[in-house]
PDB file of N, CA and C in Angstrom:
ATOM      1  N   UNK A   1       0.838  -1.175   0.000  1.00  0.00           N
ATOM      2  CA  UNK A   1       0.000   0.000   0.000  1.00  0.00           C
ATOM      3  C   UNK A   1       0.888   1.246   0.000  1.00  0.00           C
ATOM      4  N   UNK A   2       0.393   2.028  -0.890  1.00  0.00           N
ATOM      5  CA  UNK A   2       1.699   2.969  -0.889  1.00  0.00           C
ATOM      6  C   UNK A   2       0.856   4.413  -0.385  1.00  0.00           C
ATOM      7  N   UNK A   3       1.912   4.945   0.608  1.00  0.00           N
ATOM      8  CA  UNK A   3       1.553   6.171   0.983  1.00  0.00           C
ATOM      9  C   UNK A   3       0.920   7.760   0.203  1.00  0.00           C
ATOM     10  N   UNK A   4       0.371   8.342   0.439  1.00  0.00           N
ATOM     11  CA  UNK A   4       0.163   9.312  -0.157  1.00  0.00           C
ATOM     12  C   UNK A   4       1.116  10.650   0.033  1.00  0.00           C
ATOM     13  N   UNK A   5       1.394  11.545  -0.677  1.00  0.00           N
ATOM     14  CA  UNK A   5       2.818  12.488   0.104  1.00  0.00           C
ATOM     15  C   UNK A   5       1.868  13.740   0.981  1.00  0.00           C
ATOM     16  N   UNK A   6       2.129  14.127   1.513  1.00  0.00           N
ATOM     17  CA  UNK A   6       1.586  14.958   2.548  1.00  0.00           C
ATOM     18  C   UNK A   6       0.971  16.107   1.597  1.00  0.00           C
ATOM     19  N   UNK A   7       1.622  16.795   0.804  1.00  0.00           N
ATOM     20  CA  UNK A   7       1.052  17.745   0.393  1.00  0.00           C
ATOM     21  C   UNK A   7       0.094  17.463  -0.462  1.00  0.00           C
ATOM     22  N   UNK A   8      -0.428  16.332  -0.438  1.00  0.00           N
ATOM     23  CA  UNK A   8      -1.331  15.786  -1.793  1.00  0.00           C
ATOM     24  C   UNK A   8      -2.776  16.114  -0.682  1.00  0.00           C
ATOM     25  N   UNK A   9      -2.184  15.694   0.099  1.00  0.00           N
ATOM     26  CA  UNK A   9      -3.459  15.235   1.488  1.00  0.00           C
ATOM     27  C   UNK A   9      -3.747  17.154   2.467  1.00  0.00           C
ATOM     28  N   UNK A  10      -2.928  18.191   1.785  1.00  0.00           N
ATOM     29  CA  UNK A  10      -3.599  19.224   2.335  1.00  0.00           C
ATOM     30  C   UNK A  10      -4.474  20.335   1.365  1.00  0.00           C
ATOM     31  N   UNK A  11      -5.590  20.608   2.184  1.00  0.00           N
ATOM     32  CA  UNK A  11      -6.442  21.353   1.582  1.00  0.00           C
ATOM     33  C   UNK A  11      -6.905  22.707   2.361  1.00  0.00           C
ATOM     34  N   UNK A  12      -7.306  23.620   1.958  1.00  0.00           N
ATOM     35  CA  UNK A  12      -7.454  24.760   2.171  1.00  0.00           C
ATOM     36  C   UNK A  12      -8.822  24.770   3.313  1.00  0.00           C
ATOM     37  N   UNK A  13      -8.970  26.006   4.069  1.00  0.00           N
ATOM     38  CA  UNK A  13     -10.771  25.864   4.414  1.00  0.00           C
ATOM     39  C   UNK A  13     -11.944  25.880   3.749  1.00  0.00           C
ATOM     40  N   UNK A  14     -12.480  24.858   4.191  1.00  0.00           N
ATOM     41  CA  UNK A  14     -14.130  25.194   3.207  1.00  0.00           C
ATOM     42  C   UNK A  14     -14.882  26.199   3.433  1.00  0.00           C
ATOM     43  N   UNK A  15     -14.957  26.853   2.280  1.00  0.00           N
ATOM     44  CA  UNK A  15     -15.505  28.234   2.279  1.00  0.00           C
ATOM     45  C   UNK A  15     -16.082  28.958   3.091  1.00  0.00           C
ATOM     46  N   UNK A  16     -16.259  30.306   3.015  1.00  0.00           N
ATOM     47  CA  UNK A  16     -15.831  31.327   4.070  1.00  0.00           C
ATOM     48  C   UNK A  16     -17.056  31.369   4.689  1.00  0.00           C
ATOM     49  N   UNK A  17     -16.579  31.066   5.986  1.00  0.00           N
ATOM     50  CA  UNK A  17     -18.009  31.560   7.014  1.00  0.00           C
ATOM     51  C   UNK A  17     -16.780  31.653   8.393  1.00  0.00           C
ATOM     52  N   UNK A  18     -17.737  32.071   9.526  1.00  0.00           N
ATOM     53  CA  UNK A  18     -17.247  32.345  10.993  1.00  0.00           C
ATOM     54  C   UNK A  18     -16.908  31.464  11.500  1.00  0.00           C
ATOM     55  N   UNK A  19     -15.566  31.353  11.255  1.00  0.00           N
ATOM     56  CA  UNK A  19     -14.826  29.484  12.319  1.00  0.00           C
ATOM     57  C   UNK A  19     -14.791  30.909  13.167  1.00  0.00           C
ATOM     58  N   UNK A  20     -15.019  29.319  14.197  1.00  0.00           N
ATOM     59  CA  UNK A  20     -14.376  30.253  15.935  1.00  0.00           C
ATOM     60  C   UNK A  20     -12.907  29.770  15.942  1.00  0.00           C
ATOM     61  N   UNK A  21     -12.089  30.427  17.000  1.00  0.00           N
ATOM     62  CA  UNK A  21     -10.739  29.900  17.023  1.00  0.00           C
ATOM     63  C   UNK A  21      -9.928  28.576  17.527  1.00  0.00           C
ATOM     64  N   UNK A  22     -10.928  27.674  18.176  1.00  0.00           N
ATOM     65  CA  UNK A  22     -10.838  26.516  18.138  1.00  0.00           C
ATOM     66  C   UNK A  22     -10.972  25.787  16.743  1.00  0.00           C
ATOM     67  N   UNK A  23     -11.955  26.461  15.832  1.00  0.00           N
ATOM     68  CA  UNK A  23     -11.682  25.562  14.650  1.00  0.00           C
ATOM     69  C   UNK A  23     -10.536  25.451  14.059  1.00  0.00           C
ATOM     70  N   UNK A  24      -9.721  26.777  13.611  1.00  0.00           N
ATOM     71  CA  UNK A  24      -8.836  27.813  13.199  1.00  0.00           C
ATOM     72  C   UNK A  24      -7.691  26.162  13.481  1.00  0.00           C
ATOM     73  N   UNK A  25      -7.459  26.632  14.830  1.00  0.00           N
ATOM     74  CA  UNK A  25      -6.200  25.783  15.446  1.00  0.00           C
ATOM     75  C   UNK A  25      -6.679  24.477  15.056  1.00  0.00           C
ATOM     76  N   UNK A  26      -7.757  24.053  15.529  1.00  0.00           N
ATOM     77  CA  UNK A  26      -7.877  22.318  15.059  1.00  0.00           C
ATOM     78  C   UNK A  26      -7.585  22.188  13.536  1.00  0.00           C
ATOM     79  N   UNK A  27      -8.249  22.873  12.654  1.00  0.00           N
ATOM     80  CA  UNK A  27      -7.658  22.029  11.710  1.00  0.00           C
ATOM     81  C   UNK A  27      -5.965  22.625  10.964  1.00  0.00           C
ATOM     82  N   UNK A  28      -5.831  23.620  11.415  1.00  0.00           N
ATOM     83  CA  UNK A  28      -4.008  23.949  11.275  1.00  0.00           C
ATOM     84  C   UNK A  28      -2.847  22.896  12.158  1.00  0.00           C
ATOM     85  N   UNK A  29      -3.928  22.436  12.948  1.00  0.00           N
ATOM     86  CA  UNK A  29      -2.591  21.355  14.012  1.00  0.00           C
ATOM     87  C   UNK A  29      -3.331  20.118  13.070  1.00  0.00           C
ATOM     88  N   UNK A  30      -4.391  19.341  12.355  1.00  0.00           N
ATOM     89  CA  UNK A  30      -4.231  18.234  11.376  1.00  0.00           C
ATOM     90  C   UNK A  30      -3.797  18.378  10.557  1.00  0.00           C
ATOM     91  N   UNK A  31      -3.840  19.390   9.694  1.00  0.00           N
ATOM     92  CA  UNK A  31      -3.415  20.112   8.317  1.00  0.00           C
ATOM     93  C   UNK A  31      -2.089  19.672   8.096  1.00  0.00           C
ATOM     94  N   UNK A  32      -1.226  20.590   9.151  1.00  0.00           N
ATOM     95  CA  UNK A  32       0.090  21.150   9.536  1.00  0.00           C
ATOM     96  C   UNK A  32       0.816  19.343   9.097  1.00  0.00           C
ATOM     97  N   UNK A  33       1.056  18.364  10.093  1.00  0.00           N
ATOM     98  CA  UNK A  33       1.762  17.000   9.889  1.00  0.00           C
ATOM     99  C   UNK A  33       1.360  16.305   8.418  1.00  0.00           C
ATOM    100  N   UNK A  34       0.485  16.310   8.102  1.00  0.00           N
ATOM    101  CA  UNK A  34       0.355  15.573   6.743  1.00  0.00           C
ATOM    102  C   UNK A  34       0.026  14.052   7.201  1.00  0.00           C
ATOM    103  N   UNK A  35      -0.607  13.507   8.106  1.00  0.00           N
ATOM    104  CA  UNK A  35      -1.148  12.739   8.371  1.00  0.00           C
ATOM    105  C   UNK A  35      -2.627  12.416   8.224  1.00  0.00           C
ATOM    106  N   UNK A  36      -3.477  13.601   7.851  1.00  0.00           N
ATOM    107  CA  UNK A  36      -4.940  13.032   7.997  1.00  0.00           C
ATOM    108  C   UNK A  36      -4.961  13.339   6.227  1.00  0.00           C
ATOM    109  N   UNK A  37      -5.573  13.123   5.781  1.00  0.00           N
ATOM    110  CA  UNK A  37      -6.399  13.707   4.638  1.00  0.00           C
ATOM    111  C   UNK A  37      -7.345  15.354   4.733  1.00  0.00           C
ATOM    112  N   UNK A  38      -6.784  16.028   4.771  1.00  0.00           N
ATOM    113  CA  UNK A  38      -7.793  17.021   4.535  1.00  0.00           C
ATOM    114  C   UNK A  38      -8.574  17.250   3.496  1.00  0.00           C
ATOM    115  N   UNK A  39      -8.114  16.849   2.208  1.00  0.00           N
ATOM    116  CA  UNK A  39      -9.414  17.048   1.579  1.00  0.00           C
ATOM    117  C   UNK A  39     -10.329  16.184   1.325  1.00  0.00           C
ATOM    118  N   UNK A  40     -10.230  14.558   1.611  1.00  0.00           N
ATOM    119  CA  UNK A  40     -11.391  13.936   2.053  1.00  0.00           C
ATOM    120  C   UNK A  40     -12.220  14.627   2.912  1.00  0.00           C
ATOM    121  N   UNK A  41     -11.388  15.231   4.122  1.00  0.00           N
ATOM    122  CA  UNK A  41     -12.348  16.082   5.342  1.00  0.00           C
ATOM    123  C   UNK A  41     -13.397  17.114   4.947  1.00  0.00           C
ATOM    124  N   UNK A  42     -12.665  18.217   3.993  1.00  0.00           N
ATOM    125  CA  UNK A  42     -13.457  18.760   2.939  1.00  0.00           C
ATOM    126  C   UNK A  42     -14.599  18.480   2.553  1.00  0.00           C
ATOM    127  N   UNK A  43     -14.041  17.044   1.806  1.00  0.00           N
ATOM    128  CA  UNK A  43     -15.070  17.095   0.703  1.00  0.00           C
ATOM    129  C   UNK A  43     -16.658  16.785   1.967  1.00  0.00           C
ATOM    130  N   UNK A  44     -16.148  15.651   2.848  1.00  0.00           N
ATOM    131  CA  UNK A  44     -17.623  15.745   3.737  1.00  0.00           C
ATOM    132  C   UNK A  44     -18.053  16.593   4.186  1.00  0.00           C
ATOM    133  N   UNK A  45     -17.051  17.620   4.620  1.00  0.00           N
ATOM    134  CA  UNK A  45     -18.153  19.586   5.244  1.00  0.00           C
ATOM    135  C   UNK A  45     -18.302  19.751   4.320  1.00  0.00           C
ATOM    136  N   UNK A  46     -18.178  19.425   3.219  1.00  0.00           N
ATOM    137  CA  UNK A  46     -19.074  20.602   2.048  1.00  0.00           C
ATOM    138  C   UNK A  46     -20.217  19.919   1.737  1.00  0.00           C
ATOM    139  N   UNK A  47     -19.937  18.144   1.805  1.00  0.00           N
ATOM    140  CA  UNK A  47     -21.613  17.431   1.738  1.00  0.00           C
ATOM    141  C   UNK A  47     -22.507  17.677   3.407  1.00  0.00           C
ATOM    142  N   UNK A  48     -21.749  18.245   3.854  1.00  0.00           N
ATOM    143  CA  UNK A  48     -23.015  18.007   5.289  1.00  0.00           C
ATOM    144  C   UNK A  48     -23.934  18.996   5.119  1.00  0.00           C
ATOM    145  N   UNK A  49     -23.017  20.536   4.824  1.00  0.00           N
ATOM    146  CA  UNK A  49     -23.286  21.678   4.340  1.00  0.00           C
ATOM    147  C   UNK A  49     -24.388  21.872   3.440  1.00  0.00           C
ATOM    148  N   UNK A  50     -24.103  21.065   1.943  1.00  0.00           N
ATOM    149  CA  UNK A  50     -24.895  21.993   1.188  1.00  0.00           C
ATOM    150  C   UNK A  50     -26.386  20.773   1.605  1.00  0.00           C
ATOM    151  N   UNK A  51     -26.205  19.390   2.105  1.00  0.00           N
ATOM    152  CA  UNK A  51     -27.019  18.912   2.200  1.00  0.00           C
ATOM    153  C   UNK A  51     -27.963  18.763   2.910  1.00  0.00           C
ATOM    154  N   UNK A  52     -27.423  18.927   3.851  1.00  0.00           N
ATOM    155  CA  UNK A  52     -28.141  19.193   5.535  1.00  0.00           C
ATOM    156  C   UNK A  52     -28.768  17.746   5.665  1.00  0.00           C
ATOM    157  N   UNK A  53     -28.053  16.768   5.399  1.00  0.00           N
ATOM    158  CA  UNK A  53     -29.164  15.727   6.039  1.00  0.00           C
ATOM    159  C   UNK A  53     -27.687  14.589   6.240  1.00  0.00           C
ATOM    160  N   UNK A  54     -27.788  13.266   6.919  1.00  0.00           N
ATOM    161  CA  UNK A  54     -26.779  12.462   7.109  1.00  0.00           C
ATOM    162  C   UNK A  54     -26.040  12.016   6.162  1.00  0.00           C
ATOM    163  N   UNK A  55     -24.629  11.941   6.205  1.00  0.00           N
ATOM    164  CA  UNK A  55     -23.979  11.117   4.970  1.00  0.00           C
ATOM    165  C   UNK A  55     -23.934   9.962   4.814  1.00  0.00           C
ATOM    166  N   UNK A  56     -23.826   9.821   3.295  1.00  0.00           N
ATOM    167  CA  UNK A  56     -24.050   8.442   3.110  1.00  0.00           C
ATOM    168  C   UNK A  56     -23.129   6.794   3.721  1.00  0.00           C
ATOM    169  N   UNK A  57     -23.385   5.919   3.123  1.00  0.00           N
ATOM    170  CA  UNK A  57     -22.607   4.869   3.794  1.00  0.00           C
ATOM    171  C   UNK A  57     -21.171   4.726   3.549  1.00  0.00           C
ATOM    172  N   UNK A  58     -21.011   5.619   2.049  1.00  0.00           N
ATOM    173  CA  UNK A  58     -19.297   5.599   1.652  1.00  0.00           C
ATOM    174  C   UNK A  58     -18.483   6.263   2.835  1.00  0.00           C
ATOM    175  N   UNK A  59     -19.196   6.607   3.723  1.00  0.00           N
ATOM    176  CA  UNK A  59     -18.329   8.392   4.409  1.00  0.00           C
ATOM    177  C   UNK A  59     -18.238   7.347   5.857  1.00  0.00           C
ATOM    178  N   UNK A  60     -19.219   6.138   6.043  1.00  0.00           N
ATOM    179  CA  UNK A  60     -18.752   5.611   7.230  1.00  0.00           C
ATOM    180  C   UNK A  60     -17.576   4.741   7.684  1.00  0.00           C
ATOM    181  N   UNK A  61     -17.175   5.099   8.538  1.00  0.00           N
ATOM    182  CA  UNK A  61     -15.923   4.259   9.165  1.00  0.00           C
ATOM    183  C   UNK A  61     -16.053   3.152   9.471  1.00  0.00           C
ATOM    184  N   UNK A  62     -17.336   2.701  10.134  1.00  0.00           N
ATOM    185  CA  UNK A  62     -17.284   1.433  11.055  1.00  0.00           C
ATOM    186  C   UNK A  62     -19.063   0.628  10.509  1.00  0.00           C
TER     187      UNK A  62
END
């Protein structure tokens, strides 16, 4: 299984609204290492967002 390189896996904030400063820092301290995926993370706030209802079964973990 081959790794993904870190900068592949960072993405910007999803569009502009009022993070409080806990958001700010949370996702700059996942962002920052290159360990999570951020723009998978993305892509689900932007489906929770424009959808307003639960995500589907692809988005579950367990």
């Amino acid at each position: 299984m081959l790794k993904k390189p870190a900068a592949s896996k960072r993405a910007s904030l999803p569009r502009a609204a009022d993070y409080t400063k806990t958001f700010l820092k949370d996702w700059q301290r996942l962002s920052h290492p290159g360990r999570y995926d951020m723009v998978r993370l993305k892509e689900a706030m932007i489906l929770l967002i424009a959808n307003d209802e639960p995500l589907g079964a692809e988005w579950l973990d367990h």
